[in-house]
Protein backbone atom coordinates (compact mmCIF):
# COMPACT_ATOMS: atom_id res chain seq x y z
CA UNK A 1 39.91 -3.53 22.11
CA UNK A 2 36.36 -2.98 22.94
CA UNK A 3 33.88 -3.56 20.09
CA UNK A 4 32.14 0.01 19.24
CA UNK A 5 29.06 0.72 17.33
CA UNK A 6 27.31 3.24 15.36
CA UNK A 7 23.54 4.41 16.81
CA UNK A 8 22.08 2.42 14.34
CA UNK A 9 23.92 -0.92 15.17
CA UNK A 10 26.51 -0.91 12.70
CA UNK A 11 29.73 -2.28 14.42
CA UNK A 12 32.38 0.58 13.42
CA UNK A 13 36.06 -0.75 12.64
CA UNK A 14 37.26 2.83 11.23
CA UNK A 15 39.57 5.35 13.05
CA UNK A 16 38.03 6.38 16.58
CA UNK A 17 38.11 9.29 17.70
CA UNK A 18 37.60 11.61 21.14
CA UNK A 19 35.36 14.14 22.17
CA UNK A 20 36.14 17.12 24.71
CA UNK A 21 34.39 14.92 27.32
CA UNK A 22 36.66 12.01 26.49
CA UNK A 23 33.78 10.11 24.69
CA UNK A 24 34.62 8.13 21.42
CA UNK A 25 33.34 9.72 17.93
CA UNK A 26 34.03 9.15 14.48
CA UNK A 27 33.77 11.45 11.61
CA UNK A 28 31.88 10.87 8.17
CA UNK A 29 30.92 12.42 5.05
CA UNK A 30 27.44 13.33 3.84
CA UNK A 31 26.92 12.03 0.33
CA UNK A 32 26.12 14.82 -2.41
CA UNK A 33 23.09 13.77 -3.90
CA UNK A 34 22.88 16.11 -6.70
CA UNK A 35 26.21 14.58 -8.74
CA UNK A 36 27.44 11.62 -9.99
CA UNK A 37 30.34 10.24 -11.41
CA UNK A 38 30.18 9.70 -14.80
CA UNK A 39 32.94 8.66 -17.41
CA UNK A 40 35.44 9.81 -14.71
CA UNK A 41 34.16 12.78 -13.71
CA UNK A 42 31.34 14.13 -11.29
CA UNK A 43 28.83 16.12 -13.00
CA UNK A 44 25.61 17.72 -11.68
CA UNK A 45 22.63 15.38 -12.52
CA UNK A 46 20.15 17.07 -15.12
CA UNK A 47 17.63 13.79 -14.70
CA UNK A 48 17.72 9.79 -14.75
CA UNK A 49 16.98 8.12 -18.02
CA UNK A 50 16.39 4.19 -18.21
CA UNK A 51 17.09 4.31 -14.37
CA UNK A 52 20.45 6.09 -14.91
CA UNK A 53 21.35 9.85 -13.95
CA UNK A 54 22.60 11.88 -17.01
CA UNK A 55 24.25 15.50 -17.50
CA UNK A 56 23.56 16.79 -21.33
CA UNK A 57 25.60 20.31 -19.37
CA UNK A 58 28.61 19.21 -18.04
CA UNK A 59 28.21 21.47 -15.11
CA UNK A 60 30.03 21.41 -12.08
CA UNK A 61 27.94 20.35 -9.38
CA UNK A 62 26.51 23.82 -7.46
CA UNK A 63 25.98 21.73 -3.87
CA UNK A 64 29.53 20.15 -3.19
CA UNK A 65 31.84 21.69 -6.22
CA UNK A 66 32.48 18.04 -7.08
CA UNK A 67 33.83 16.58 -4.33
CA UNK A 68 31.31 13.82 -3.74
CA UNK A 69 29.96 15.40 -0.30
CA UNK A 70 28.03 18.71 1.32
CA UNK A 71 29.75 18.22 4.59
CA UNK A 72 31.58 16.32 7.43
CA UNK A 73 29.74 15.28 10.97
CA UNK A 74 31.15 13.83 14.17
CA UNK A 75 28.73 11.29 15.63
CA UNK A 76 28.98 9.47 19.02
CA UNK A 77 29.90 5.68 19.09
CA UNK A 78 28.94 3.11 21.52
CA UNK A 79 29.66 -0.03 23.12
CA UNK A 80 26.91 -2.97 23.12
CA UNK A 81 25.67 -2.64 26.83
CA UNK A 82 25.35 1.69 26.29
CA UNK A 83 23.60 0.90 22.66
CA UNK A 84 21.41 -1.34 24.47
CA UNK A 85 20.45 0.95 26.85
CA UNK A 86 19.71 3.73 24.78
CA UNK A 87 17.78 0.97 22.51
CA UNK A 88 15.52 0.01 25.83
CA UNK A 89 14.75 4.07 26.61
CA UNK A 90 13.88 4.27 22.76
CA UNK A 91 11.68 1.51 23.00
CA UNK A 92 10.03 2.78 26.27
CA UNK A 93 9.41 6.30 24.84
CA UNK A 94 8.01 4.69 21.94
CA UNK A 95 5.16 1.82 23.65
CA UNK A 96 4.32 4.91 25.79
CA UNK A 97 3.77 7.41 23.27
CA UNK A 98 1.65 4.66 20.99
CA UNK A 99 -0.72 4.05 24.58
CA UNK A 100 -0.79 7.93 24.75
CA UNK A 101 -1.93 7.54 21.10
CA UNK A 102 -4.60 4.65 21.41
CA UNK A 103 -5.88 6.77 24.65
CA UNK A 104 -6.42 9.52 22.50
CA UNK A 105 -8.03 7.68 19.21
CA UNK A 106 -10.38 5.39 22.08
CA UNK A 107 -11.48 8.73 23.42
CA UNK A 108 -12.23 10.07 20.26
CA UNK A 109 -14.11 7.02 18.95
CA UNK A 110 -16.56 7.10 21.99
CA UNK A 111 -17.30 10.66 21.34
CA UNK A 112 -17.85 9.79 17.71
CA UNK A 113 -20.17 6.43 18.87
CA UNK A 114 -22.30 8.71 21.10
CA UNK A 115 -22.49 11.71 18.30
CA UNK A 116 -23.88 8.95 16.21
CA UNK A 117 -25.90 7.48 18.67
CA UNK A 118 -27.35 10.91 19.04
CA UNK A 119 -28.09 11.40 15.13
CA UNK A 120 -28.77 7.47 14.92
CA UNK A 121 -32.18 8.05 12.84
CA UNK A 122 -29.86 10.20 10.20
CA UNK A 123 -26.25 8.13 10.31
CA UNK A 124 -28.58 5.09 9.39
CA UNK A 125 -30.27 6.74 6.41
CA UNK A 126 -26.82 6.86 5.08
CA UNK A 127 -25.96 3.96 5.45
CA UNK A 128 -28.49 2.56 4.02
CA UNK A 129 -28.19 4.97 0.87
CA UNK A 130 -24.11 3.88 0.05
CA UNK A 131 -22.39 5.22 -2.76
CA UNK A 132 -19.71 7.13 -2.76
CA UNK A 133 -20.50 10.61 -2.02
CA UNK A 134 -23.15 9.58 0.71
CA UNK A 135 -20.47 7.42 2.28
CA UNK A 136 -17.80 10.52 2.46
CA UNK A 137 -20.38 12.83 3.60
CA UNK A 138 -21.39 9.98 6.30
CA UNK A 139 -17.75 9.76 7.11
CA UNK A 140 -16.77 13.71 7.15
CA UNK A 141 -19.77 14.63 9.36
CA UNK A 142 -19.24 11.37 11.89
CA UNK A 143 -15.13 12.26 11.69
CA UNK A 144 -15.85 16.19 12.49
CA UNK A 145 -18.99 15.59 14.61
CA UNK A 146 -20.88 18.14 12.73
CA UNK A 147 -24.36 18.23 13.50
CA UNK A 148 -26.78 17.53 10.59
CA UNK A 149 -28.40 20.99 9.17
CA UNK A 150 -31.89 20.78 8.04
CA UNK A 151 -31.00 21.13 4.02
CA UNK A 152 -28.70 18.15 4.93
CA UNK A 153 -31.80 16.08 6.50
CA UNK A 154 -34.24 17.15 3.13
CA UNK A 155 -30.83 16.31 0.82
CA UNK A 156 -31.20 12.55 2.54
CA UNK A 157 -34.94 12.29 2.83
CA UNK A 158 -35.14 13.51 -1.19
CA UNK A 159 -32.87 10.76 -1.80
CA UNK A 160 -34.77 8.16 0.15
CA UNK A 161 -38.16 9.32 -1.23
CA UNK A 162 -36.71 9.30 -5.01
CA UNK A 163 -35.21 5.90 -4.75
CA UNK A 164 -38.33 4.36 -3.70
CA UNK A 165 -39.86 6.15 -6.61
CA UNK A 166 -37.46 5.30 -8.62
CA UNK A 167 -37.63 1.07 -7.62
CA UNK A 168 -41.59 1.66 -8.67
CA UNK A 169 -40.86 3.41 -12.06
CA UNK A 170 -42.58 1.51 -15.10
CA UNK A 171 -42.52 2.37 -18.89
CA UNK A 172 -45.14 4.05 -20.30
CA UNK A 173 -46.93 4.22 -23.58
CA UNK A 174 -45.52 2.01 -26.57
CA UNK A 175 -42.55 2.59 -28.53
CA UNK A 176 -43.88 5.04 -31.72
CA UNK A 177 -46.53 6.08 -30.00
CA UNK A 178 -47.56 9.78 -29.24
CA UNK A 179 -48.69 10.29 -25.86
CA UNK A 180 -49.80 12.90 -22.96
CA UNK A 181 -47.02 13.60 -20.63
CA UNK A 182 -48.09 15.55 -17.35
CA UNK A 183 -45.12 15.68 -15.13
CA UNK A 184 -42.53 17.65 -12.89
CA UNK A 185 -38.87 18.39 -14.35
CA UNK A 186 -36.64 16.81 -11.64
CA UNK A 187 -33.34 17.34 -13.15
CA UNK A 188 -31.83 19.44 -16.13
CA UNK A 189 -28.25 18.21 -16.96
CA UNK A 190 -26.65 20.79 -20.00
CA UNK A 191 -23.58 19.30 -22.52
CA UNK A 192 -22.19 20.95 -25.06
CA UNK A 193 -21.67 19.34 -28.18
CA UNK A 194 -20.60 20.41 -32.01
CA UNK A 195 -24.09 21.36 -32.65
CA UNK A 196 -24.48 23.80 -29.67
CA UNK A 197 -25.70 22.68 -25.96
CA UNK A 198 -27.93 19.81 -25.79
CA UNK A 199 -29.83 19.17 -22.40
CA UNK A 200 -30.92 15.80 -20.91
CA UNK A 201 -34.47 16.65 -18.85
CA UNK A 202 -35.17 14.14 -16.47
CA UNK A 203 -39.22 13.96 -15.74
CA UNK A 204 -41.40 12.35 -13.27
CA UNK A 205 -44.59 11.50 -14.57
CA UNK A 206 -46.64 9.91 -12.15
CA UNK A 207 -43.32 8.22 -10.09
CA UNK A 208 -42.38 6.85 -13.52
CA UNK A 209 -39.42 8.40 -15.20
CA UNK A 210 -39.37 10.03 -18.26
CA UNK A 211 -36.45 11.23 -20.36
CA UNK A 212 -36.16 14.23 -23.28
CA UNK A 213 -33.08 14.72 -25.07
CA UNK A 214 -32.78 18.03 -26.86
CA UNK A 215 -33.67 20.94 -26.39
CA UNK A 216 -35.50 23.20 -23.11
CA UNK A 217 -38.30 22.44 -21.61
CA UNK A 218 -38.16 24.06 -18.42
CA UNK A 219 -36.27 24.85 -15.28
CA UNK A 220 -36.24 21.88 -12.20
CA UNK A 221 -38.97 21.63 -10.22
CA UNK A 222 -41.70 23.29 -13.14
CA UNK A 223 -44.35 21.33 -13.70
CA UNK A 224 -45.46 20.85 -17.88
CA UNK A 225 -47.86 18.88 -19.81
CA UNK A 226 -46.55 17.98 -23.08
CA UNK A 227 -47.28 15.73 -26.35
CA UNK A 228 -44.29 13.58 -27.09
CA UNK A 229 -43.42 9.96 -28.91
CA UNK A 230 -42.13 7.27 -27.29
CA UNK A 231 -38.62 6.68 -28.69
CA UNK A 232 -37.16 3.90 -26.12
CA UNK A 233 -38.20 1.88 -23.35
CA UNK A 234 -34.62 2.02 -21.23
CA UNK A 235 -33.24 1.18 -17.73
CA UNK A 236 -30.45 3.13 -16.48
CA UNK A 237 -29.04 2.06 -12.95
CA UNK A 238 -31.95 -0.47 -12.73
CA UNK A 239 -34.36 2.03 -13.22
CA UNK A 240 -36.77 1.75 -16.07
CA UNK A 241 -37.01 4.72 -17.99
CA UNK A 242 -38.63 6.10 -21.21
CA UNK A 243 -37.23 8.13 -23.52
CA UNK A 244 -38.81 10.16 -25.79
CA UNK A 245 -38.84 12.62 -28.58
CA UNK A 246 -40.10 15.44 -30.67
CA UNK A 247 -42.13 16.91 -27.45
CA UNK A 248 -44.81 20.12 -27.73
CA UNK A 249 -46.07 21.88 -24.57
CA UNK A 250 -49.69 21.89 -24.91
């Protein structure tokens, strides 16, 4: 008897069957996977618990009235020299639809390389910048070829410009003492708390930084000259910072 397989190389030993055009088929059943059998009897699975299904209902289940299976198919079988065959073609179809693939990807990259090449001076500033959010937006805009806007380029350049500021920043004044503060509000982050919303105010005082924690003293961007005591000499992200308190706008 010839040996006969299954399309997916299992050698079939079951009842064979014939098609209209005098091929050999077999027939099998499609596993319900909404019951199980439990204590005897198939019930529809509410959920799995410690890796086992359960059924708190008792239901019958709704996709194959507990019989075990939704439905029966007829499938082809084959011999070993037609499953090789059809294995070869697979194969074939497959290598050439991957080189159709890398074409496509290789042509893409070299549009992306000369894009970048194009926007070098800009795809370099982020690179050198890092960090998560420069590297997606590095990414996104290289990935979509989107040309850089001009907010984009000042967004970078602000960066650049504050974290050379920022590798420059020194404490000032001594801790306890009250001193003149003359700077420009760079950042005003708002958190709510128990006692109402508190506000962190970043200021740059001469390229050093200086940080209020309390109440408002302005919006970002306005300059202000203020009296304030020196609370903490800080660093934060390698940046040296100093904190102080009880500020008045003179």
């Amino acid at each position: 008897m010839t040996q006969l397989f299954t399309r997916s190389g299992t050698e079939y030993t079951g009842a064979v069957q014939t098609s209209l055009k005098g091929k050999p088929t077999y027939t099998y059943k499609v596993a319900c996977t909404r019951c199980v059998e439990i204590g005897g009897k198939r019930m529809w699975i509410m959920g799995i618990h410690n890796d086992r299904p359960y059924s708190l209902t008792g239901f019958d289940c709704w996709a194959c009235h507990n019989t075990g299976f939704t439905s029966i198919k007829t499938a082809p079988l084959y011999t070993a020299e037609q499953l090789a065959k059809l294995d070869a073609a697979a194969a074939k179809r497959a290598a050439a639809k991957a080189a159709e693939h890398a074409a496509i990807q290789a042509q893409h990259q070299a549009a992306k390389d000369a894009f970048i090449g194009l926007h070098k001076p800009f795809f370099d500033a982020l690179d050198g910048l890092g960090g998560e959010f420069w590297t997606r937006l590095r990414n996104d805009m290289a990935n979509r070829m989107k040309e850089p806007t001009e907010r984009q380029i000042a967004l970078v350049e602000g960066e650049i410009a504050k974290r050379q500021q920022n590798v420059t920043s020194a404490h000032i004044g001594s801790v306890g003492a009250r001193i003149e503060i003359e700077g420009t509000i760079e950042r005003v982050i708002s958190m709510e708390t128990q006692f109402g919303t508190k506000r962190i105010n970043i200021i740059r005082c001469n390229g050093n930084v200086v940080v209020y924690r309390g109440n408002y003293l302005g919006e970002k961007g306005e300059t202000i000259r203020m009296m304030a005591t020196v609370a903490e000499h800080g660093e934060r992200e390698g940046v040296k910072q100093t904190i102080v308190q009880r500020p008045k706008i003179i």
